[in-house]
Protein backbone atom coordinates (compact mmCIF):
# COMPACT_ATOMS: atom_id res chain seq x y z
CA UNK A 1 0.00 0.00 0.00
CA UNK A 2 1.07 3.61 -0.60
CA UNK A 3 1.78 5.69 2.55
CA UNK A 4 -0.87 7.84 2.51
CA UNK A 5 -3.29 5.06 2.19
CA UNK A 6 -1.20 3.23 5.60
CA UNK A 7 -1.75 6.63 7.04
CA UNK A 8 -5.78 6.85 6.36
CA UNK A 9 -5.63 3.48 7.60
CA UNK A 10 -3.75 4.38 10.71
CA UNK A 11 -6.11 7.84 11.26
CA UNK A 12 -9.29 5.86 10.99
CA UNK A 13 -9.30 2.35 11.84
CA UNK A 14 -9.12 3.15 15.98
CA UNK A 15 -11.71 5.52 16.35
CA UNK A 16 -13.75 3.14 13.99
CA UNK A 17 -13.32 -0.22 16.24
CA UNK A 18 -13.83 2.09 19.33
CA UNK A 19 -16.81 3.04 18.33
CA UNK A 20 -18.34 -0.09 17.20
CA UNK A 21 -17.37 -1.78 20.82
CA UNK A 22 -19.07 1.25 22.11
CA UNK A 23 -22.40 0.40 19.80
CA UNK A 24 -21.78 -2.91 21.43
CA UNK A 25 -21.89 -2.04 25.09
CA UNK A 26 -25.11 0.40 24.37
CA UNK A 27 -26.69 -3.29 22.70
CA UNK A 28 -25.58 -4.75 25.62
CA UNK A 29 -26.72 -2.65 28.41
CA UNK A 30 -29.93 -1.05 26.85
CA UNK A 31 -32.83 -0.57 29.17
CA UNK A 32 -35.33 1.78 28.95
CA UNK A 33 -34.93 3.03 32.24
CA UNK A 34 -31.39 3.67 32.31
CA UNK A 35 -31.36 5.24 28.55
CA UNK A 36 -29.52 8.37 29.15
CA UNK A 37 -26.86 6.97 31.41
CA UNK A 38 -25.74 4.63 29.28
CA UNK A 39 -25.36 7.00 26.49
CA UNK A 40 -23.29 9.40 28.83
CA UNK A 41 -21.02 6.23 30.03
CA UNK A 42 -20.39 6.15 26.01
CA UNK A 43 -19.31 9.14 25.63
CA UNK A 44 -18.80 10.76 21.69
CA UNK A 45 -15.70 7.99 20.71
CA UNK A 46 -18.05 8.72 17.19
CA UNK A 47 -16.30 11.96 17.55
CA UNK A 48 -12.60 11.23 16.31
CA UNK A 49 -14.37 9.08 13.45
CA UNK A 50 -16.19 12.04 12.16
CA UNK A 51 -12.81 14.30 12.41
CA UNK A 52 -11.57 11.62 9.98
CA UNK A 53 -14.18 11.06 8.12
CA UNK A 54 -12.89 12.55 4.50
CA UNK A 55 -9.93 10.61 4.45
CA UNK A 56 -11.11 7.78 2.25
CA UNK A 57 -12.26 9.89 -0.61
CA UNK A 58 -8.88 10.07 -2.52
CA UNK A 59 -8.07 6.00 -2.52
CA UNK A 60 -6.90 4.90 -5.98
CA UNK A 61 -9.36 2.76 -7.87
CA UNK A 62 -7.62 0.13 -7.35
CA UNK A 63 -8.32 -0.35 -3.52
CA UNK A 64 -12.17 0.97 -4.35
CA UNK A 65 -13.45 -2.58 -2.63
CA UNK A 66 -11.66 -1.97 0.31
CA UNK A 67 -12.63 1.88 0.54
CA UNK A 68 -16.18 1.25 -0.39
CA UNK A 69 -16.11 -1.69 2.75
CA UNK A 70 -14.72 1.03 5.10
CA UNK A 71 -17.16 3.75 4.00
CA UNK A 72 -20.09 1.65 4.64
CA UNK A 73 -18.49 0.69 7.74
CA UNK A 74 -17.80 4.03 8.92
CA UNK A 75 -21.28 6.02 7.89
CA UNK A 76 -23.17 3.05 9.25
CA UNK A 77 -21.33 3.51 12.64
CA UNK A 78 -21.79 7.38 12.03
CA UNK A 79 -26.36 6.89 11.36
CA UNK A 80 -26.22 4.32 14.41
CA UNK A 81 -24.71 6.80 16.91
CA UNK A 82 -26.90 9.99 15.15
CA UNK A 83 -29.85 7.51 15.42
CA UNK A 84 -29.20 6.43 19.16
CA UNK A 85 -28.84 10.52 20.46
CA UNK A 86 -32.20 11.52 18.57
CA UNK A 87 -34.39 8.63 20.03
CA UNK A 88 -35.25 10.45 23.52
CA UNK A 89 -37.18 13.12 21.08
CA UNK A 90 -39.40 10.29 19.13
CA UNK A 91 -42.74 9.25 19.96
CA UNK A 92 -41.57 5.58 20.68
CA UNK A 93 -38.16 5.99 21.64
CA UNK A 94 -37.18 2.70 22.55
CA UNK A 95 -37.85 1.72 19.16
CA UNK A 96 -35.89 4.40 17.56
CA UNK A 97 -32.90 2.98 19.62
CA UNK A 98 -33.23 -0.76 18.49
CA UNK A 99 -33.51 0.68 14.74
CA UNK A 100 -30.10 2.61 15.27
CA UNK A 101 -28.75 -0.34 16.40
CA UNK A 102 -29.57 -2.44 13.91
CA UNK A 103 -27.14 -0.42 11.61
CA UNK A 104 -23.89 -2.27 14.08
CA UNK A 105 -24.91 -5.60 12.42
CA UNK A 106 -24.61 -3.71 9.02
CA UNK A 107 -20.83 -2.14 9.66
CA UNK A 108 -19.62 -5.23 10.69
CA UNK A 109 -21.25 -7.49 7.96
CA UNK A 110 -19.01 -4.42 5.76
CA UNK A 111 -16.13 -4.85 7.73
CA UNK A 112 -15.34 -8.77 8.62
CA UNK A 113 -14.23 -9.15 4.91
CA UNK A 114 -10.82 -7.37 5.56
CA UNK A 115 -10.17 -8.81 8.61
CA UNK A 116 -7.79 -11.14 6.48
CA UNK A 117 -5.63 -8.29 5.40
CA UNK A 118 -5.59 -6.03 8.99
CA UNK A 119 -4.28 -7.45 11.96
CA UNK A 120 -6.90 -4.73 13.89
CA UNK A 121 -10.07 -5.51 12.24
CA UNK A 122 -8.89 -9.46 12.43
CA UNK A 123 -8.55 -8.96 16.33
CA UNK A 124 -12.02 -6.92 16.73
CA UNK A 125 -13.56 -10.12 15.67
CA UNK A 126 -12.21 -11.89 18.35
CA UNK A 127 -13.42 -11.82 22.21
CA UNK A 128 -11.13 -9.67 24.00
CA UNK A 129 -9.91 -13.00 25.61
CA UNK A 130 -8.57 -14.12 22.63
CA UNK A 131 -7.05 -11.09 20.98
CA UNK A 132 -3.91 -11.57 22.26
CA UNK A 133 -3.30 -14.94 21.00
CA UNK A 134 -0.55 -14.87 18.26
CA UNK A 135 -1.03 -18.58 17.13
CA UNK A 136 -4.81 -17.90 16.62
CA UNK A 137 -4.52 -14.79 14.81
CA UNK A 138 -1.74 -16.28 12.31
CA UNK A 139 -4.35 -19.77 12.11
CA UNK A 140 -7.13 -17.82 11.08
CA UNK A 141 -5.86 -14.96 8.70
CA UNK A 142 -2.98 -17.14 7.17
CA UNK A 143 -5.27 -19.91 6.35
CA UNK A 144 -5.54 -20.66 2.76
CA UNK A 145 -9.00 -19.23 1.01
CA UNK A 146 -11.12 -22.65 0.57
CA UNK A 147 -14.28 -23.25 -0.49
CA UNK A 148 -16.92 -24.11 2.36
CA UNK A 149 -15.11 -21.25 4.79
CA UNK A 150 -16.02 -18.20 5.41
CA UNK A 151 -19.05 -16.12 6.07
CA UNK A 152 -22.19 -17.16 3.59
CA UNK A 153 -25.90 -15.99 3.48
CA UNK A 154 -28.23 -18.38 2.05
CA UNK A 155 -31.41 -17.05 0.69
CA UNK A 156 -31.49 -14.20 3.92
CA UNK A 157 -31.50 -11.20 2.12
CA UNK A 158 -33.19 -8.18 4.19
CA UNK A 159 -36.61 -8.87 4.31
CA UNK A 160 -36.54 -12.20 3.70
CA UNK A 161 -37.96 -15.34 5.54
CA UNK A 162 -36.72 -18.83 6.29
CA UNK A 163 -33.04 -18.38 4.79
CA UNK A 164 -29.63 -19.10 6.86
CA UNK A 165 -26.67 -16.98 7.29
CA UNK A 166 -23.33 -19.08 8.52
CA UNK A 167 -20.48 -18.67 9.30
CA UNK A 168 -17.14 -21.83 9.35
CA UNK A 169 -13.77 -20.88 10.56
CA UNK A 170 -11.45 -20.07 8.47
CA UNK A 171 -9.08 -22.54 9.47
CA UNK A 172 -11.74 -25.52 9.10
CA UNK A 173 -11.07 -28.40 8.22
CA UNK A 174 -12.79 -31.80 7.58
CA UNK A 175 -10.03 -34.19 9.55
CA UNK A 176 -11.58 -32.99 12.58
CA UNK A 177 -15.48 -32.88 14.11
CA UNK A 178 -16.87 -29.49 14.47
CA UNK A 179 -19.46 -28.17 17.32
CA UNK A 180 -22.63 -26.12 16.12
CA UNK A 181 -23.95 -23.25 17.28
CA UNK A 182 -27.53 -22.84 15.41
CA UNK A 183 -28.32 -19.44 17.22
CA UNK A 184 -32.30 -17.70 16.81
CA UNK A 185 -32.90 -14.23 16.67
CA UNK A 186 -35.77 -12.19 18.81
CA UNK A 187 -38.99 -11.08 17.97
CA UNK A 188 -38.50 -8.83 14.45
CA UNK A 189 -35.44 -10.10 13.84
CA UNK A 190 -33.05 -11.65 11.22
CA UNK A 191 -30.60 -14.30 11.47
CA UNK A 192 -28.04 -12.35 9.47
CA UNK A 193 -28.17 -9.58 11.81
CA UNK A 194 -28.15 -12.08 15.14
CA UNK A 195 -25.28 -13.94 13.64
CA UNK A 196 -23.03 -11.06 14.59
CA UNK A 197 -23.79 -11.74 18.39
CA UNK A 198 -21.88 -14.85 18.15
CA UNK A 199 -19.54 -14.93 15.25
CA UNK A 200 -16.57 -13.32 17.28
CA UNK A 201 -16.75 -16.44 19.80
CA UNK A 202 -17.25 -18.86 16.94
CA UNK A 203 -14.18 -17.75 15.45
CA UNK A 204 -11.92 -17.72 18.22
CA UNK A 205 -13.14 -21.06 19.49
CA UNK A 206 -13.82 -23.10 16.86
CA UNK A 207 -17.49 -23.91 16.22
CA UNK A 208 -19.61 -23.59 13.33
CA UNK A 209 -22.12 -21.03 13.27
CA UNK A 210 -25.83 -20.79 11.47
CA UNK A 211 -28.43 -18.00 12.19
CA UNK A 212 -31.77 -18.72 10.99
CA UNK A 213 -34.45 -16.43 9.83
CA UNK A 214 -37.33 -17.45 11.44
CA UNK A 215 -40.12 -18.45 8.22
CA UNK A 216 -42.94 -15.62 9.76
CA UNK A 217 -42.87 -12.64 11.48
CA UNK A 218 -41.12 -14.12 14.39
CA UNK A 219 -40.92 -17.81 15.93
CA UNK A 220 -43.58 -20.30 15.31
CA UNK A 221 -44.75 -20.10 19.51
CA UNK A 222 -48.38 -20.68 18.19
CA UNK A 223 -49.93 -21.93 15.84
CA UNK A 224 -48.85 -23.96 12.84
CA UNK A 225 -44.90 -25.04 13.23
CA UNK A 226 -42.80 -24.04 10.22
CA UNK A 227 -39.98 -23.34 12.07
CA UNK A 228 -38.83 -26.52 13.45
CA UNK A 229 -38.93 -28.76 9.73
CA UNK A 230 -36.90 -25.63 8.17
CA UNK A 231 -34.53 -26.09 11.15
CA UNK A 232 -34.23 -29.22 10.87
CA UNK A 233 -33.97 -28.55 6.28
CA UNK A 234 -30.88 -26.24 7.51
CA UNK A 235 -29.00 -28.80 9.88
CA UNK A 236 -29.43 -31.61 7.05
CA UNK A 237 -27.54 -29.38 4.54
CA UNK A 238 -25.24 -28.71 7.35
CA UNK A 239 -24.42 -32.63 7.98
CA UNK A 240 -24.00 -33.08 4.12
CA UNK A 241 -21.43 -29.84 3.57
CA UNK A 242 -19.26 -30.06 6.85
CA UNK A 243 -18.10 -32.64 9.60
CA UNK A 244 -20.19 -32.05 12.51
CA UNK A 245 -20.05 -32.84 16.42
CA UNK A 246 -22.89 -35.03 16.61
CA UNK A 247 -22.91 -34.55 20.44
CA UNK A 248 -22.45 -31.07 20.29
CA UNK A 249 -25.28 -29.19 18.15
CA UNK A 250 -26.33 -26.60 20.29
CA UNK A 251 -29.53 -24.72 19.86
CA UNK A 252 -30.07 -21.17 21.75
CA UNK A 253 -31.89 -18.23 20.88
CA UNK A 254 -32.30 -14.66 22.11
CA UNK A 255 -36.38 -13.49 23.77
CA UNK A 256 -38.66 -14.99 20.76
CA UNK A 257 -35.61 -16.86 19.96
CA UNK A 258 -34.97 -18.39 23.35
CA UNK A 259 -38.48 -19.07 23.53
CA UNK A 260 -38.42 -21.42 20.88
CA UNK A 261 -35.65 -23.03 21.80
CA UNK A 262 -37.58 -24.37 24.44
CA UNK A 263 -40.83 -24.91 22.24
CA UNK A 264 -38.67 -26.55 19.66
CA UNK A 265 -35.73 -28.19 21.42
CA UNK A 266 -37.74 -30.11 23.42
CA UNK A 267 -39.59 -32.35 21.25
CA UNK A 268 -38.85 -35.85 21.30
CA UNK A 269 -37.42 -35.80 17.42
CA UNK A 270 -35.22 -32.22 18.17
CA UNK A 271 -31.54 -33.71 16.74
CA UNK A 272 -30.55 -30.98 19.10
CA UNK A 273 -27.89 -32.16 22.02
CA UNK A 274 -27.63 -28.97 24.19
CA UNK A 275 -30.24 -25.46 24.69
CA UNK A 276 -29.40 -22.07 25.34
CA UNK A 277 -32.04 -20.32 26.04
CA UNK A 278 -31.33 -16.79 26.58
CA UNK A 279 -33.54 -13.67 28.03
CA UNK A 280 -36.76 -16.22 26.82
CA UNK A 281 -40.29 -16.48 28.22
CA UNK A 282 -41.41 -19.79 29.47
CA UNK A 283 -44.49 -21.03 31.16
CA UNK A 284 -44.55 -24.50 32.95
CA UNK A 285 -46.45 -25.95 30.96
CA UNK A 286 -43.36 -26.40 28.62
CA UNK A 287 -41.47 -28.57 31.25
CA UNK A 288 -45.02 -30.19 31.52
CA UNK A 289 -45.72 -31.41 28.40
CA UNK A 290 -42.08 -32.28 27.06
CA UNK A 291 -41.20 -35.63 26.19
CA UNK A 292 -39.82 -37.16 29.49
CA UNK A 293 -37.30 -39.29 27.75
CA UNK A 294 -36.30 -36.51 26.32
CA UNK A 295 -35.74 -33.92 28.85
CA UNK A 296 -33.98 -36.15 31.50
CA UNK A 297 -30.45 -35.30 31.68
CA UNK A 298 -31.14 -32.88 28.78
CA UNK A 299 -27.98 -30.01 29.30
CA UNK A 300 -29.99 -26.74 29.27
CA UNK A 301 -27.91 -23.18 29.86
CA UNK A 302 -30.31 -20.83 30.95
CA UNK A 303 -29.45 -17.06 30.69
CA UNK A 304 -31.26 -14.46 31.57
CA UNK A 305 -31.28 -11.03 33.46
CA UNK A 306 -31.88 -9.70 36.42
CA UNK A 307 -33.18 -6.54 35.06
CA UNK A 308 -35.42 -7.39 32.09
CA UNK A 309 -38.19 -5.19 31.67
CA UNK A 310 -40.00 -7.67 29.16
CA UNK A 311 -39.80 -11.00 30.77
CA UNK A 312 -38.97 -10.40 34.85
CA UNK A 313 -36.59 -12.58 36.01
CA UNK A 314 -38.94 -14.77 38.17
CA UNK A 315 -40.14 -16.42 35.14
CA UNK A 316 -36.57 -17.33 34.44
CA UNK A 317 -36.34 -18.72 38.25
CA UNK A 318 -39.55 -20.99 37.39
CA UNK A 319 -37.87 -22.12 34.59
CA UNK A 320 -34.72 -23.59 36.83
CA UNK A 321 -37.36 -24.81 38.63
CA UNK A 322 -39.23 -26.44 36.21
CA UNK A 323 -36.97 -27.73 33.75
CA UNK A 324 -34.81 -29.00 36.99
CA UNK A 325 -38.08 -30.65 38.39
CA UNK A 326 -38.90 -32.01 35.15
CA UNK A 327 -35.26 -34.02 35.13
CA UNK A 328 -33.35 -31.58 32.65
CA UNK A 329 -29.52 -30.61 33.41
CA UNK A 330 -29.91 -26.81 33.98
CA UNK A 331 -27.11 -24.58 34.32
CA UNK A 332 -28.64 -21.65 35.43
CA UNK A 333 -26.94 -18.23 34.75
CA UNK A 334 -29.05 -15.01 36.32
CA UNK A 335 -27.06 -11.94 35.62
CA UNK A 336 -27.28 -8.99 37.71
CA UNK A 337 -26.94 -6.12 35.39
CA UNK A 338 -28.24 -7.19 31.99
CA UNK A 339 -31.99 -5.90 30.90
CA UNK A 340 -33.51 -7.61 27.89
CA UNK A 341 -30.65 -7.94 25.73
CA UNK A 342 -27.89 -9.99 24.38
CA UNK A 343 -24.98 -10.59 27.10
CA UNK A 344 -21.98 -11.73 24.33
CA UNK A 345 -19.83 -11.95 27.06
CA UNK A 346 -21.90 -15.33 27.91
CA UNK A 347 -20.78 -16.99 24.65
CA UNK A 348 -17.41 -18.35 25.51
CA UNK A 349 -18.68 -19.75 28.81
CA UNK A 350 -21.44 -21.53 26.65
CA UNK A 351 -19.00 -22.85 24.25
CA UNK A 352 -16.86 -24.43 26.90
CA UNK A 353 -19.92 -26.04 28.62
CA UNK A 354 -20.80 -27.47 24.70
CA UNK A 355 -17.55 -28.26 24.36
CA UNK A 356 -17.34 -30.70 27.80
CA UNK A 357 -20.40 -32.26 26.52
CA UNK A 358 -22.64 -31.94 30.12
CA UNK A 359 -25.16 -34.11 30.18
């Protein structure tokens, strides 16, 4: 690269990763009633980005894919932050909020691509437990292009219904058997936005990742079931492409997607070996009516928060109860701080328990 390119590069690739990690906490820690002072924890780290904003615009043509990546990046980072500061003054505020922050799944989906070429961006999509890890960073972004690895959307354009997004390490390969994470979005959702919740953790500890788009609005939790045979369509073309962990296909699933986890993953047929259930709703009938072969000694992680204004945290502790009553393995994880939303920093701590195979 030129030097005034390694110097744009230099200028704006900080205050762009600081920023999305700050769009990450503000996903993280969103609740309604602590709005504004998780925007003032934040801060304005959008601020430097801005400063730096122009310095794209002169790139030769010949690094226009790169720019064009890093543009979209960078305004999309730009709208979300804009988006999150103007939604006190709309009518349904809350809304406005999830909207901005549905432009962080669009940065990074702009962004992963050059993580092969820049150490930075490689390390950003890593958890910060595994950023630091010289061996993984050179197995990952010195692994030789194949076909089958990589990041791949499969009939889930925006807007669409009952496609897959996936994602297989880089540094796959077929000698060895693979854990799967098949991971459900919430209510309104897509499963190529979701996938970015867990694509960091996939990568860093080796497990294949597929994020559904649920086939209606949301999750089949009444009412006709096409969700579970286009699950089950999804892990079949899965099995034929790649070399799976039969004992470790994990299902989990954020609110709606958590939900039906439960409503799905605990059918006597579900090929599923482990649930995740995360920030869901659950009534005991569930437990009740689930096959008991089934659910005895089933390994269920249960997530959920301590503040969440949409589903209070007792129905999480009838759950535990339940699901524990009912014979399941329940690892039961209530976390203090977290409102409805998506706690990433619960992934590696779910991929170890996959990975031991509790049951």
């Amino acid at each position: 690269m030129e030097d005034g390119v390694l110097d744009d590069l230099t200028m704006l690739l900080p205050p762009l990763l600081r920023s999305l990690e700050a769009l990450g906490f503000v996903a993280r820690n969103l609740n309604p009633s602590q709005y504004g002072l998780v925007l003032e924890t934040v801060g304005s780290p959008d601020a430097a980005l801005r400063l730096v904003r122009p310095r794209l615009e002169a790139w030769p043509e010949d690094l226009a894919p790169m720019r064009e990546r890093l543009q979209t990046a960078r305004d999309a980072v730009l709208d979300a932050f804009d988006g999150l500061r103007a939604a006190p003054d709309e009518a349904d505020g809350l809304r406005a909020a999830f909207r901005a922050l549905r432009l962080l799944p669009r940065a990074q989906e702009a962004l992963y691509p050059l993580a092969a070429g820049l150490p930075p961006v490689s390390r950003f999509f890593l958890a910060p437990a595994r950023r630091d890890d010289p061996a993984l960073q050179a197995r990952l972004t010195g692994a030789e292009p194949r076909e089958g690895a990589g990041l791949v959307h499969i009939d889930d354009e925006p807007g669409g219904r009952g496609g897959f997004s996936m994602y297989v390490p880089e540094d796959y390969t077929p000698e060895r058997k693979w854990p799967l994470v098949m991971a459900l979005h919430g209510g309104g959702g897509n499963g190529r936005g979701f996938l970015w919740s867990w694509l960091r953790d996939a990568r860093g500890q080796g497990a294949i990742l597929i994020a559904p788009t649920a086939v209606g609005p949301t999750w089949a939790l009444s009412g006709p079931d096409g969700d579970t045979p286009n699950l089950a369509r999804i892990l079949d073309l899965a099995r034929r492409g790649w070399n799976l962990d039969e004992r470790r296909l994990l299902l989990t699933g954020m609110s709606d997607g958590g939900t039906f986890t439960y409503v799905s993953g605990l059918e006597a047929g579900s090929p599923f070996t482990h649930l995740a259930p995360v920030s869901a709703s659950f009534h005991p009938m569930i437990a009740q009516m689930a096959d008991p072969e089934r659910i005895t000694g089933l390994p269920i992680y249960l997530v959920h928060g301590a503040l969440d204004w949409m589903f209070s945290i007792d129905v999480a502790r009838g759950a535990n109860e339940a699901l524990t009553a009912a014979g399941a393995n329940v690892t039961y994880r209530e976390i203090a701080d977290l409102s409805h939303a998506y706690p990433r920093e619960e992934n590696p701590a779910i991929l170890d328990w996959l990975s031991r195979g509790e049951a």
